[in-house]
PDB file of N, CA and C in Angstrom:
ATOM      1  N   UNK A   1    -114.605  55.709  13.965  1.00  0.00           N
ATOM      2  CA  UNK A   1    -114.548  54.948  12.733  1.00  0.00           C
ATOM      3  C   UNK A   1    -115.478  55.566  11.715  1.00  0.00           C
ATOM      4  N   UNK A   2    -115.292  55.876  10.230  1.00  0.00           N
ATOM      5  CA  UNK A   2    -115.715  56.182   9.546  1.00  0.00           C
ATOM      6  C   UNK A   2    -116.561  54.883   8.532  1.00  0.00           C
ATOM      7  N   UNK A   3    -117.376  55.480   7.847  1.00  0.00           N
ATOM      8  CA  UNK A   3    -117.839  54.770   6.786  1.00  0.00           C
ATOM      9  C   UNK A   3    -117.328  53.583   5.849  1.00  0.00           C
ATOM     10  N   UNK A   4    -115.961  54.406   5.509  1.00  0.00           N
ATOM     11  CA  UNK A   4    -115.167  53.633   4.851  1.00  0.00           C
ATOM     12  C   UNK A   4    -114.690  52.490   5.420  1.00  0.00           C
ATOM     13  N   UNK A   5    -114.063  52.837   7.230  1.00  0.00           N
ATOM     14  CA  UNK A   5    -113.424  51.656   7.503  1.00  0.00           C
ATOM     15  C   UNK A   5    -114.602  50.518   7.819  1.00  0.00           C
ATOM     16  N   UNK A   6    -115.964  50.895   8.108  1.00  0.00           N
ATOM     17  CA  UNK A   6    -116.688  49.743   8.203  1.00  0.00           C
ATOM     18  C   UNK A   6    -116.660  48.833   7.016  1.00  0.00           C
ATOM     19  N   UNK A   7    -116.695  49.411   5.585  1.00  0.00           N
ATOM     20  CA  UNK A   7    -116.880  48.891   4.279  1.00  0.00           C
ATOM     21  C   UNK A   7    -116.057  47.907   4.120  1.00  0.00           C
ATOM     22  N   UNK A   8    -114.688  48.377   4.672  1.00  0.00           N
ATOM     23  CA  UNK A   8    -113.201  47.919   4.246  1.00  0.00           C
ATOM     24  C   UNK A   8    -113.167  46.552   5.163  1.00  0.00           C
ATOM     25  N   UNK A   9    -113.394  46.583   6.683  1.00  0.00           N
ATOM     26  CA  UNK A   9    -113.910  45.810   7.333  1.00  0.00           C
ATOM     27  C   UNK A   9    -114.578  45.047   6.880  1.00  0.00           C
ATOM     28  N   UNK A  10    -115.925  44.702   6.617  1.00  0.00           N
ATOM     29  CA  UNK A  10    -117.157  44.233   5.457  1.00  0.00           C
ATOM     30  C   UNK A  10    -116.094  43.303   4.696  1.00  0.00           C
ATOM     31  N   UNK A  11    -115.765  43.924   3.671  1.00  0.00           N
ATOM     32  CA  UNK A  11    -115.032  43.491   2.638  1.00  0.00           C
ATOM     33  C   UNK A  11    -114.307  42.108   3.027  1.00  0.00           C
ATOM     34  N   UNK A  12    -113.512  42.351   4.368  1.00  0.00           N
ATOM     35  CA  UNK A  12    -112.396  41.380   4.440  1.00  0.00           C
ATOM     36  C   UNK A  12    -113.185  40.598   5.375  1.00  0.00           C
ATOM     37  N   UNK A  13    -114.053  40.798   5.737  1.00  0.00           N
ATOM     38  CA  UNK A  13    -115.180  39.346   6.236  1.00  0.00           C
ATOM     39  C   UNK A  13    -115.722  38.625   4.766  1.00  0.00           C
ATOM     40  N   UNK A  14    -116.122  39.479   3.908  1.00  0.00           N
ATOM     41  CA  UNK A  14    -116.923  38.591   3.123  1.00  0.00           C
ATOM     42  C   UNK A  14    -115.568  37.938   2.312  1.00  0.00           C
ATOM     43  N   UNK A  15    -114.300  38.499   1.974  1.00  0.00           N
ATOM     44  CA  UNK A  15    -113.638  37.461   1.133  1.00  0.00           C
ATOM     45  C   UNK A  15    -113.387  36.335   2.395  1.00  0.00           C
ATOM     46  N   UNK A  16    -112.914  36.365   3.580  1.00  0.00           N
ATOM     47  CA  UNK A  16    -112.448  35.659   4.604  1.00  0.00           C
ATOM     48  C   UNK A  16    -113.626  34.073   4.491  1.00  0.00           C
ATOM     49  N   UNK A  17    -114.722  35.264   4.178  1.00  0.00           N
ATOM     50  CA  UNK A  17    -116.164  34.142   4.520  1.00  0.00           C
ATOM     51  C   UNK A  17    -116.195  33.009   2.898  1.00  0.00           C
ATOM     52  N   UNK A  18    -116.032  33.662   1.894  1.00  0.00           N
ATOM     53  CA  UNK A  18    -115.906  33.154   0.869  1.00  0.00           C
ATOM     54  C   UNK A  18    -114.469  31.976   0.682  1.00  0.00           C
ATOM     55  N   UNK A  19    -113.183  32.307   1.027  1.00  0.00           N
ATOM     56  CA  UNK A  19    -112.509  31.289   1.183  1.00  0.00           C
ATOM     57  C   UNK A  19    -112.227  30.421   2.316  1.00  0.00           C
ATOM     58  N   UNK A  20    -113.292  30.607   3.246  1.00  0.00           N
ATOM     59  CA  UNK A  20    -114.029  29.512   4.313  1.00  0.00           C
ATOM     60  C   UNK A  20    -115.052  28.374   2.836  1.00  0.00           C
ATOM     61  N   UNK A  21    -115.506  29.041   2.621  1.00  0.00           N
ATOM     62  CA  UNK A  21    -116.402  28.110   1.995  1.00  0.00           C
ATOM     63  C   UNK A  21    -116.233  27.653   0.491  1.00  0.00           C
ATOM     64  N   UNK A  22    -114.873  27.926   0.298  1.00  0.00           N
ATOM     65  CA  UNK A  22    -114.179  27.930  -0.893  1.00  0.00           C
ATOM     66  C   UNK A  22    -113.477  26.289  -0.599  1.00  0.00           C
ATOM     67  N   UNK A  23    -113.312  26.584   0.906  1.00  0.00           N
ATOM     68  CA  UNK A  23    -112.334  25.384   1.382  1.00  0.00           C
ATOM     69  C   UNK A  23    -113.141  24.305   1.443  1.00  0.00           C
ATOM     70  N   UNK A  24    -114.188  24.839   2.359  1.00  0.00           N
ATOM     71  CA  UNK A  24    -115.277  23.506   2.544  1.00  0.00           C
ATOM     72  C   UNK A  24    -115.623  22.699   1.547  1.00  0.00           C
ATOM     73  N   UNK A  25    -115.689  23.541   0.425  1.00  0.00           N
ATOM     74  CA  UNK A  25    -115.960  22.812  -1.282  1.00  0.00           C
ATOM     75  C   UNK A  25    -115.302  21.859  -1.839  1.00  0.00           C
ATOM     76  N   UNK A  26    -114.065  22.256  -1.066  1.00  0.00           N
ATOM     77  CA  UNK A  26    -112.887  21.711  -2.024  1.00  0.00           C
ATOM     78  C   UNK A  26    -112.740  20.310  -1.200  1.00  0.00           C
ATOM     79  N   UNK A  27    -112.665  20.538   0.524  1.00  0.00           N
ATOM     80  CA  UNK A  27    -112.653  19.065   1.286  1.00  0.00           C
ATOM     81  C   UNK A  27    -113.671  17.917   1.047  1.00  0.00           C
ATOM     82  N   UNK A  28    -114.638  19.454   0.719  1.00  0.00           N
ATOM     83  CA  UNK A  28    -116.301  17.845   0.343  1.00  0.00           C
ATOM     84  C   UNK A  28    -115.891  16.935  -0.789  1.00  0.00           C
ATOM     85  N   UNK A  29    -115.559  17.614  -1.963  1.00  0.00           N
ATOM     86  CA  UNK A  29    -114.685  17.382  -3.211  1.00  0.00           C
ATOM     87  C   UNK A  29    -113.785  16.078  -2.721  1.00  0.00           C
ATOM     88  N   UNK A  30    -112.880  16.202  -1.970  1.00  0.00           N
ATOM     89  CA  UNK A  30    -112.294  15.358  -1.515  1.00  0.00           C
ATOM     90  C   UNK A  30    -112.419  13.998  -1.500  1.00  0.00           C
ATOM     91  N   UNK A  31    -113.132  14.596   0.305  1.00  0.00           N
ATOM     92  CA  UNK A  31    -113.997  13.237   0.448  1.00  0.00           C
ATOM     93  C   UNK A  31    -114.625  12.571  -0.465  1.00  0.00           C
ATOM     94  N   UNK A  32    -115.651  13.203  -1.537  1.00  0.00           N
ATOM     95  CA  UNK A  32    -116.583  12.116  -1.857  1.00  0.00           C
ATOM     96  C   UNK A  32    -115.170  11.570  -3.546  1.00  0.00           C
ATOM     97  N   UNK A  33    -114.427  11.893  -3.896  1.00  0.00           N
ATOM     98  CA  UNK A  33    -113.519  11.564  -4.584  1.00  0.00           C
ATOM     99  C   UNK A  33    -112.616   9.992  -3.794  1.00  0.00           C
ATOM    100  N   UNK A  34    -112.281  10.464  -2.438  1.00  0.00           N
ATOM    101  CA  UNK A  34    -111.522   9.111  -1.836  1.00  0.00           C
ATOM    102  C   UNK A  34    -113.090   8.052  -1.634  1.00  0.00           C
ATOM    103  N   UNK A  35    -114.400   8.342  -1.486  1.00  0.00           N
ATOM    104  CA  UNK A  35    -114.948   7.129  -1.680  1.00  0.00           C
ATOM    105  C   UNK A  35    -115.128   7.108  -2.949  1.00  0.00           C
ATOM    106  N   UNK A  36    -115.096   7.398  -4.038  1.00  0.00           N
ATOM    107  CA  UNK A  36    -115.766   6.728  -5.566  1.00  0.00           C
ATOM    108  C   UNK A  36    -114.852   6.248  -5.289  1.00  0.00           C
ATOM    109  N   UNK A  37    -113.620   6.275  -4.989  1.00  0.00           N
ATOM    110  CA  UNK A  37    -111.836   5.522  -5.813  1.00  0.00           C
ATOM    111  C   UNK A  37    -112.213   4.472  -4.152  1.00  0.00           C
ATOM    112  N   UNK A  38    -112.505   4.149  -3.315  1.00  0.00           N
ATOM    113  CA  UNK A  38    -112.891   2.979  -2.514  1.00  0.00           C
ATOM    114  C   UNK A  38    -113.799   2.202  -3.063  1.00  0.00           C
ATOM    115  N   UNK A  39    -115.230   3.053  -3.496  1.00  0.00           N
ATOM    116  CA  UNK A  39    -116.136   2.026  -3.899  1.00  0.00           C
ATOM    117  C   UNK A  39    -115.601   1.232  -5.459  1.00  0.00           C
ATOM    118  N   UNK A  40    -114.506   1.599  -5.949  1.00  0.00           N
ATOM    119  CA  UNK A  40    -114.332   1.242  -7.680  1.00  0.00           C
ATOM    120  C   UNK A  40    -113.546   0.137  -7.006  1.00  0.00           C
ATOM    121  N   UNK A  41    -112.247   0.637  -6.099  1.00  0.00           N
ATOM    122  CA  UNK A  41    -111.458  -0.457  -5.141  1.00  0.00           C
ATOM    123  C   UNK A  41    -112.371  -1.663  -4.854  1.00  0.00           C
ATOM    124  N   UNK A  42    -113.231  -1.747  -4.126  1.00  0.00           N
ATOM    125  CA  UNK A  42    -114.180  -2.839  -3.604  1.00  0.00           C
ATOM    126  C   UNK A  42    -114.749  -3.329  -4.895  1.00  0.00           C
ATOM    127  N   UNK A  43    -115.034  -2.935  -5.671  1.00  0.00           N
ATOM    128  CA  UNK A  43    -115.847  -3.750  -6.782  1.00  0.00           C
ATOM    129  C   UNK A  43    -114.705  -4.445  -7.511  1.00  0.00           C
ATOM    130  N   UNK A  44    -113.417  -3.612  -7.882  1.00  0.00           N
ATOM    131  CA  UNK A  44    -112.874  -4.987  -8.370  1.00  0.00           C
ATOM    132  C   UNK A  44    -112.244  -6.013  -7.522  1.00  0.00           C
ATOM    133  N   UNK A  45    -112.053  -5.593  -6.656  1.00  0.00           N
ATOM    134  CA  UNK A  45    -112.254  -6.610  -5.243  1.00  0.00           C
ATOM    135  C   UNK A  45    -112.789  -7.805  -5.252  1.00  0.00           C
ATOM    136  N   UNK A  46    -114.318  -7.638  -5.334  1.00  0.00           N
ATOM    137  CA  UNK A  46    -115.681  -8.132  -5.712  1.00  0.00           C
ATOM    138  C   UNK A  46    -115.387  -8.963  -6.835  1.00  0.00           C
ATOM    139  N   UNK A  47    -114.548  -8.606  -7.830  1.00  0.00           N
ATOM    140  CA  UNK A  47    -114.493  -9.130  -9.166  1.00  0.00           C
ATOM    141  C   UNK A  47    -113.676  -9.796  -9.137  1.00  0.00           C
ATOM    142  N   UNK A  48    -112.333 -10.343  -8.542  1.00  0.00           N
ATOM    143  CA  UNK A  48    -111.114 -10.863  -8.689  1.00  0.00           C
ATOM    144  C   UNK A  48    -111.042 -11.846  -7.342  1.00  0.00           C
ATOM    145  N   UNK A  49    -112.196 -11.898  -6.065  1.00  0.00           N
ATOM    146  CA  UNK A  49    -111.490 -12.605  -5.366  1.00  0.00           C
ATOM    147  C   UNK A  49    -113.254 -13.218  -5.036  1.00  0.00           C
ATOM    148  N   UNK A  50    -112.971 -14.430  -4.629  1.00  0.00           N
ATOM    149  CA  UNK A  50    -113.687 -15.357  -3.990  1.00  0.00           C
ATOM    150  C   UNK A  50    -114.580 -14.599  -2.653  1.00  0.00           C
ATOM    151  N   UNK A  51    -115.769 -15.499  -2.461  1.00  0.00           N
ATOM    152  CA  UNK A  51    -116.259 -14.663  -0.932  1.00  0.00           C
ATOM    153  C   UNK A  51    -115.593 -15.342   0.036  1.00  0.00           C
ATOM    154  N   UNK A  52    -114.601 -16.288   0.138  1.00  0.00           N
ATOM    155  CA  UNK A  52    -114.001 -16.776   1.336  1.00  0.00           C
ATOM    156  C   UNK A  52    -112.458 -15.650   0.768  1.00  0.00           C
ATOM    157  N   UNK A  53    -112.216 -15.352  -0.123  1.00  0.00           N
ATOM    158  CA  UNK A  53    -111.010 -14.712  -0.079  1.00  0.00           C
ATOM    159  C   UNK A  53    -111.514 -13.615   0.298  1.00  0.00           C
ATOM    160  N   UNK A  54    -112.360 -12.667  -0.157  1.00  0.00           N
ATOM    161  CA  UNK A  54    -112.668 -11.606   0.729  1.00  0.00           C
ATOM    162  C   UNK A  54    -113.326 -11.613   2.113  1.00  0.00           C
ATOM    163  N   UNK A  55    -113.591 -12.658   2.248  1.00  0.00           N
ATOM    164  CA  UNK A  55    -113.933 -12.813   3.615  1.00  0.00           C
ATOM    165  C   UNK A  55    -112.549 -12.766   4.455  1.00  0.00           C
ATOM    166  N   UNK A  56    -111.570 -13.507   4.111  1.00  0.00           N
ATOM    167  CA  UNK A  56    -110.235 -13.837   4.670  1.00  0.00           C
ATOM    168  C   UNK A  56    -109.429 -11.889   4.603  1.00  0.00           C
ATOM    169  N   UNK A  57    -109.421 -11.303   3.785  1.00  0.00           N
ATOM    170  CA  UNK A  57    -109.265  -9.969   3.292  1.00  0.00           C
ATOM    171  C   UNK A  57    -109.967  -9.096   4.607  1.00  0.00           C
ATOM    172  N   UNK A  58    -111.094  -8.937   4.810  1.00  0.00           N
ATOM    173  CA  UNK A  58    -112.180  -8.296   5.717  1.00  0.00           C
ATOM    174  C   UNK A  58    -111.233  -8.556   7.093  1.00  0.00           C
ATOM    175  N   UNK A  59    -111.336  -9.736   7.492  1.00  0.00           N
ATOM    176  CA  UNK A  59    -110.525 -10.328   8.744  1.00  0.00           C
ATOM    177  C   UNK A  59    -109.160  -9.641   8.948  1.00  0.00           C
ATOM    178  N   UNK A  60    -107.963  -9.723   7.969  1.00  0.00           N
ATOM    179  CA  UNK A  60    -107.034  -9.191   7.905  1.00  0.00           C
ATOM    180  C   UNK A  60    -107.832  -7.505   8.268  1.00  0.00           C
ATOM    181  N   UNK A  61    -108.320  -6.789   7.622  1.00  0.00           N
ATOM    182  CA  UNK A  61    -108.381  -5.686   7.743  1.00  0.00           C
ATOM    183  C   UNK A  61    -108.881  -5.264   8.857  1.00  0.00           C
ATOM    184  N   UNK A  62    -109.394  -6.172   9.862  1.00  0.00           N
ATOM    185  CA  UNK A  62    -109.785  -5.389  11.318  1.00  0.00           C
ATOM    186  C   UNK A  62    -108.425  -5.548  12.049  1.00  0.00           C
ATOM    187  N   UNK A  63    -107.785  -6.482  11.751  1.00  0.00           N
ATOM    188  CA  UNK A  63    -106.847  -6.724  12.734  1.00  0.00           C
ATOM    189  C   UNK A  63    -105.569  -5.647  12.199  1.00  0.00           C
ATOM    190  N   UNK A  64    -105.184  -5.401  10.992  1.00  0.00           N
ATOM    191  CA  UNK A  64    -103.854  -5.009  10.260  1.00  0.00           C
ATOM    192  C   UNK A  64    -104.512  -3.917   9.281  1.00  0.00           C
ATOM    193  N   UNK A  65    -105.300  -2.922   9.509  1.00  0.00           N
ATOM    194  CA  UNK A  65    -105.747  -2.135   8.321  1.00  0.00           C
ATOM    195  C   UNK A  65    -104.983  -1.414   7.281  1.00  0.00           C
ATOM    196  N   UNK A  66    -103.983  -1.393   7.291  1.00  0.00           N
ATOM    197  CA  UNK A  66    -102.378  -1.011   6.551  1.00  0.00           C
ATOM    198  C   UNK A  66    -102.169  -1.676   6.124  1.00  0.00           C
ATOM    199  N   UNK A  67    -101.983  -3.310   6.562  1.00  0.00           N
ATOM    200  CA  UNK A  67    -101.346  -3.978   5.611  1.00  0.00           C
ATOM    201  C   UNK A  67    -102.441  -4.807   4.543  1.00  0.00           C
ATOM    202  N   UNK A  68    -103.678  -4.701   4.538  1.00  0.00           N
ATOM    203  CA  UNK A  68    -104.816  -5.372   4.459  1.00  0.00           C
ATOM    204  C   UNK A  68    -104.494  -4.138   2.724  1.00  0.00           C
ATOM    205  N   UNK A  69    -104.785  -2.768   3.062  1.00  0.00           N
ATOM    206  CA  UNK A  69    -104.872  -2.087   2.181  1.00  0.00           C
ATOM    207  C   UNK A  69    -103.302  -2.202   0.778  1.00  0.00           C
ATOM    208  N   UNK A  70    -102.428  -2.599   1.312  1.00  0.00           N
ATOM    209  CA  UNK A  70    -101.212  -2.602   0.675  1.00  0.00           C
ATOM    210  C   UNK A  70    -101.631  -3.971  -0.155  1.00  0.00           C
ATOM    211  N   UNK A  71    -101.993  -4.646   0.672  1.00  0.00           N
ATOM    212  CA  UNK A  71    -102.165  -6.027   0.115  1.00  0.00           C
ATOM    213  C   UNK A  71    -103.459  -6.114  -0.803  1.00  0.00           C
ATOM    214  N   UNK A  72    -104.294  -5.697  -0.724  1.00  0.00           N
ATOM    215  CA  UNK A  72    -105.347  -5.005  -1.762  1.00  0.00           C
ATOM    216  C   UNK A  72    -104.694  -4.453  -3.216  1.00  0.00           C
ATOM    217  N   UNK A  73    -104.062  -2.911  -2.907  1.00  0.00           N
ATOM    218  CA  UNK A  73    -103.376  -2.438  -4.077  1.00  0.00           C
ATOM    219  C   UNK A  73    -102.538  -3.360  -4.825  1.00  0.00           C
ATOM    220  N   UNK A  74    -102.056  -4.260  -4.146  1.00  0.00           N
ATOM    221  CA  UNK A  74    -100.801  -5.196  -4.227  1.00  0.00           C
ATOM    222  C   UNK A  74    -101.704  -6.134  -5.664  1.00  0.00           C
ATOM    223  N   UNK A  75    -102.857  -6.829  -4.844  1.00  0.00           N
ATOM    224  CA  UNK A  75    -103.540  -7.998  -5.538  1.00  0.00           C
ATOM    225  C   UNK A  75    -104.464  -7.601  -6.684  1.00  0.00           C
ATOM    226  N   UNK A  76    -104.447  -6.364  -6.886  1.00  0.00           N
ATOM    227  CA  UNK A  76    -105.271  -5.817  -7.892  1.00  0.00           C
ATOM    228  C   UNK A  76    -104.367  -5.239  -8.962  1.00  0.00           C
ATOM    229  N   UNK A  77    -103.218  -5.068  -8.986  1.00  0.00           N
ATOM    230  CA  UNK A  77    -101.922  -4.847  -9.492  1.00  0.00           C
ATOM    231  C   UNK A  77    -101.319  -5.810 -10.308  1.00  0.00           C
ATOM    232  N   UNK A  78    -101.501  -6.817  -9.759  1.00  0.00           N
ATOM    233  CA  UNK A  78    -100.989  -8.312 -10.081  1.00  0.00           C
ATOM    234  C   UNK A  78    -102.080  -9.010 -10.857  1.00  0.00           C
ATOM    235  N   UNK A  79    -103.624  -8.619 -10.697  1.00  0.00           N
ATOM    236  CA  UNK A  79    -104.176  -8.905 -11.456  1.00  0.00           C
ATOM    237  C   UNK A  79    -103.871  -8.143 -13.154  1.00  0.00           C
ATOM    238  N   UNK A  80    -104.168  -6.920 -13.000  1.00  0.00           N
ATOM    239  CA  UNK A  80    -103.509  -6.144 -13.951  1.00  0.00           C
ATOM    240  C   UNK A  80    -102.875  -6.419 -15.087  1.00  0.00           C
ATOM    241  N   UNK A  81    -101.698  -6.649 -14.188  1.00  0.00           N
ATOM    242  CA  UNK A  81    -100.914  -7.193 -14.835  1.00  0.00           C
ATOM    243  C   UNK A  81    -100.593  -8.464 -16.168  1.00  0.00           C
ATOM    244  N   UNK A  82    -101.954  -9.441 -15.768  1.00  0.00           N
ATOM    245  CA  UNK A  82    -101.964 -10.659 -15.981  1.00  0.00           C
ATOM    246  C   UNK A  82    -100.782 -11.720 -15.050  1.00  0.00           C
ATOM    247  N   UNK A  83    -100.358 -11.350 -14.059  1.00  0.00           N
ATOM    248  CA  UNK A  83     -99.403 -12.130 -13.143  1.00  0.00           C
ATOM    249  C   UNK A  83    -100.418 -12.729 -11.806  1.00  0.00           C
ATOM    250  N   UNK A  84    -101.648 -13.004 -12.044  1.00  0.00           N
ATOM    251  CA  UNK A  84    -102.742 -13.650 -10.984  1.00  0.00           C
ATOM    252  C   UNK A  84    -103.792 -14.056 -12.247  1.00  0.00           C
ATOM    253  N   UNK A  85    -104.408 -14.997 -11.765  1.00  0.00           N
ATOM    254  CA  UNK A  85    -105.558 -15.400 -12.566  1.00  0.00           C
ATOM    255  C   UNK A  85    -107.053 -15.373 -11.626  1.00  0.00           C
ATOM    256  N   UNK A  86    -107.664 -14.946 -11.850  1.00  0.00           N
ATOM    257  CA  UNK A  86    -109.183 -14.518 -11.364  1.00  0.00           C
ATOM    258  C   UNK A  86    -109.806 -15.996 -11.568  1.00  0.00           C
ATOM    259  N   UNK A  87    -110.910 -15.817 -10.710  1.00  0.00           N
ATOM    260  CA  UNK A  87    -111.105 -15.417  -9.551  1.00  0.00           C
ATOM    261  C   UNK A  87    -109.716 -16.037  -8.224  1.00  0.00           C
ATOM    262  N   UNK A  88    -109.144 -15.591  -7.314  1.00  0.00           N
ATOM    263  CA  UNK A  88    -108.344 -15.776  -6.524  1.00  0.00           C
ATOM    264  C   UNK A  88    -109.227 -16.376  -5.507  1.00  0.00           C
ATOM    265  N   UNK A  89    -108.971 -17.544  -5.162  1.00  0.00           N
ATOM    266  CA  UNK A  89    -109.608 -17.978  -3.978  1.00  0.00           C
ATOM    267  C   UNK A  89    -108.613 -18.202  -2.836  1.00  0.00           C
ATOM    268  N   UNK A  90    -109.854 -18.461  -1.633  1.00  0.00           N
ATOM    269  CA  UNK A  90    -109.034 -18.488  -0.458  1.00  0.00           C
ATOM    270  C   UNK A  90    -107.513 -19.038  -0.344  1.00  0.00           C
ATOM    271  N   UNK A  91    -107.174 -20.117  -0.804  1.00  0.00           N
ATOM    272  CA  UNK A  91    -106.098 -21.074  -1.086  1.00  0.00           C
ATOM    273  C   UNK A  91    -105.227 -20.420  -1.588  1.00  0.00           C
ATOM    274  N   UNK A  92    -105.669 -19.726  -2.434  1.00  0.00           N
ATOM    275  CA  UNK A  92    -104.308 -18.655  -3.593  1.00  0.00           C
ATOM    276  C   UNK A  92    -103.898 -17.687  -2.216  1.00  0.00           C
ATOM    277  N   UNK A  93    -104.788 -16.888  -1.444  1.00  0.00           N
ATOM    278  CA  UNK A  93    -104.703 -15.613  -1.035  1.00  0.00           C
ATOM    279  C   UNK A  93    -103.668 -16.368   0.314  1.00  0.00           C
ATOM    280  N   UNK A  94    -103.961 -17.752   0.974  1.00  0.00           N
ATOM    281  CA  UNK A  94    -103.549 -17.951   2.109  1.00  0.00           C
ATOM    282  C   UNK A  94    -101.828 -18.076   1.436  1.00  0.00           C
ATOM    283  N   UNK A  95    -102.076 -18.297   0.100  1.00  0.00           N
ATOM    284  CA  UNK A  95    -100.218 -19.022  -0.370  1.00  0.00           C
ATOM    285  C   UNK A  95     -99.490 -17.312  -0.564  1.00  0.00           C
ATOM    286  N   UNK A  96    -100.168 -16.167  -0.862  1.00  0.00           N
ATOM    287  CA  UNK A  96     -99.794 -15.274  -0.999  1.00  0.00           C
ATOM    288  C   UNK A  96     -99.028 -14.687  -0.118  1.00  0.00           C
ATOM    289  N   UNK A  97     -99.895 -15.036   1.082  1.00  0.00           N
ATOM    290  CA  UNK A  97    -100.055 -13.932   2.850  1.00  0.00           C
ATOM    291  C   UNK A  97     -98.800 -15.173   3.134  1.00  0.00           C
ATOM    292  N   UNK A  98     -98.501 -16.456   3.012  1.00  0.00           N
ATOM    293  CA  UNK A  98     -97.412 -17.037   3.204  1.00  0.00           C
ATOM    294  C   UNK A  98     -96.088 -16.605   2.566  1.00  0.00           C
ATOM    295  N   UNK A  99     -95.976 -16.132   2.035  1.00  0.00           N
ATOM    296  CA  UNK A  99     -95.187 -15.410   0.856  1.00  0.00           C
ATOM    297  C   UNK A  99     -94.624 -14.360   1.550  1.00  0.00           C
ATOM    298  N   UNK A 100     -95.673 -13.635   1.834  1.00  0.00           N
ATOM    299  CA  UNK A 100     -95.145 -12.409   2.337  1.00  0.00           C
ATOM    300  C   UNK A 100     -94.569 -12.285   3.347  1.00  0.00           C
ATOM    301  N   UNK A 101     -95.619 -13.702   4.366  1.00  0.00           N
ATOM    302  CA  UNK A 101     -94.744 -13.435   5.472  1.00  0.00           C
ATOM    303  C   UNK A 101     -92.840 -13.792   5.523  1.00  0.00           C
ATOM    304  N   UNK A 102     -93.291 -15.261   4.887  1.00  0.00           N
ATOM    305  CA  UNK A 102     -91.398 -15.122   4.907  1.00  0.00           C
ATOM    306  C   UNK A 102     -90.733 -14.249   4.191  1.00  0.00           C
ATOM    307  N   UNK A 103     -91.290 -12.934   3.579  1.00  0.00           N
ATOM    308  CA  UNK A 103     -90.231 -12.116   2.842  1.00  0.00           C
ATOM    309  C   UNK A 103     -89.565 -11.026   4.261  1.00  0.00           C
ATOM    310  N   UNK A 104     -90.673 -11.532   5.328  1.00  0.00           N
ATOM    311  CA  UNK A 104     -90.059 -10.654   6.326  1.00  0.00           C
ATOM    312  C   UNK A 104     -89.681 -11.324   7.320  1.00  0.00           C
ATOM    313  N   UNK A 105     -88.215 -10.764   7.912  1.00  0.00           N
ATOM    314  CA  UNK A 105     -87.657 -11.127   8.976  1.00  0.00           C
ATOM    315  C   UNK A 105     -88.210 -11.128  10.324  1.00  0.00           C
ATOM    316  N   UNK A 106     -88.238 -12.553  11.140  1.00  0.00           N
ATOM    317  CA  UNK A 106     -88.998 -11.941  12.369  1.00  0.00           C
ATOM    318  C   UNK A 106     -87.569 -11.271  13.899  1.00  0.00           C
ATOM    319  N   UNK A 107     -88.444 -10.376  14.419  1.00  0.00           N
ATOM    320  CA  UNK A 107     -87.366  -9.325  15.139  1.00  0.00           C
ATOM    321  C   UNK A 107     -87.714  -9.560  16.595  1.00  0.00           C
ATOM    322  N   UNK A 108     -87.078 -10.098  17.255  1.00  0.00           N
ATOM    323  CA  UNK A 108     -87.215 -10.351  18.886  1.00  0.00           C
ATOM    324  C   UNK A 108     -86.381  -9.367  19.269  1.00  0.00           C
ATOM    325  N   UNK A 109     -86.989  -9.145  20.665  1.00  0.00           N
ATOM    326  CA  UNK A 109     -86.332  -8.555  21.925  1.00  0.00           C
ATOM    327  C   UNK A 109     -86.370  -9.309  22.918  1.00  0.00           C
ATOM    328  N   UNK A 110     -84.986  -9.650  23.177  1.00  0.00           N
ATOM    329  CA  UNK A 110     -85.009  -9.937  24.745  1.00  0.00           C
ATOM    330  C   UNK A 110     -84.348  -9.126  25.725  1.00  0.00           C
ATOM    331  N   UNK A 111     -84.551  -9.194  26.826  1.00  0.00           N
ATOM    332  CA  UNK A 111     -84.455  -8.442  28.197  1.00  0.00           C
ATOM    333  C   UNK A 111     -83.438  -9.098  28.633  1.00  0.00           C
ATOM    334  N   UNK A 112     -82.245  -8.759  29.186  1.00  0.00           N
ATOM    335  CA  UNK A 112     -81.207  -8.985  29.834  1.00  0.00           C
ATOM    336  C   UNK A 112     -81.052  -8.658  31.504  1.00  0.00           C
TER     337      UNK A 112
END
């Protein structure tokens, strides 16, 4: 091996090494981007619902974390809108989650 090919070698470590850490930049970027847009989520959260409605919210979300989050985007949407009136308390949120449920069909299996 000559001179050159060590250089050339060299070379394609340090760009290799540079868009390693080109990437890392960009995931940190990421991350701390999906928490500001969580922590802004939670504050108007904070702002639109009762501590028994977010308490009731919290609960849903250990058990259903998908639908907890849909239902979040959902209720902050509707605030938005002016189609909810603030603060939402527990009572509103339980007539909501009733709502929803009968918009869905329930699906049995039975065994034959």
């Amino acid at each position: 091996m000559s001179f050159g090919d060590d250089a050339e070698i060299e070379e394609i470590r340090r760009r290799k090494l540079m868009e390693l850490q080109q990437k890392i930049l960009q995931e940190q970027e990421a991350i701390e981007a999906q928490k500001r847009a969580e922590m802004q989520r939670q504050a108007v959260l904070r702002r639109i619902l009762t501590p028994e409605a977010r308490q009731r919210l919290a609960n849903i979300k250990m058990v259903k974390p998908e639908f907890a989050a849909q239902l979040e985007t959902q209720l902050i949407q509707l605030v938005q809108r002016g189609l909810l009136q603030i603060p939402i308390d527990d009572e509103q949120l339980k007539e909501i989650l009733r709502r929803l449920q009968a918009g869905k069909k329930d699906i049995q299996i039975r065994r034959i």
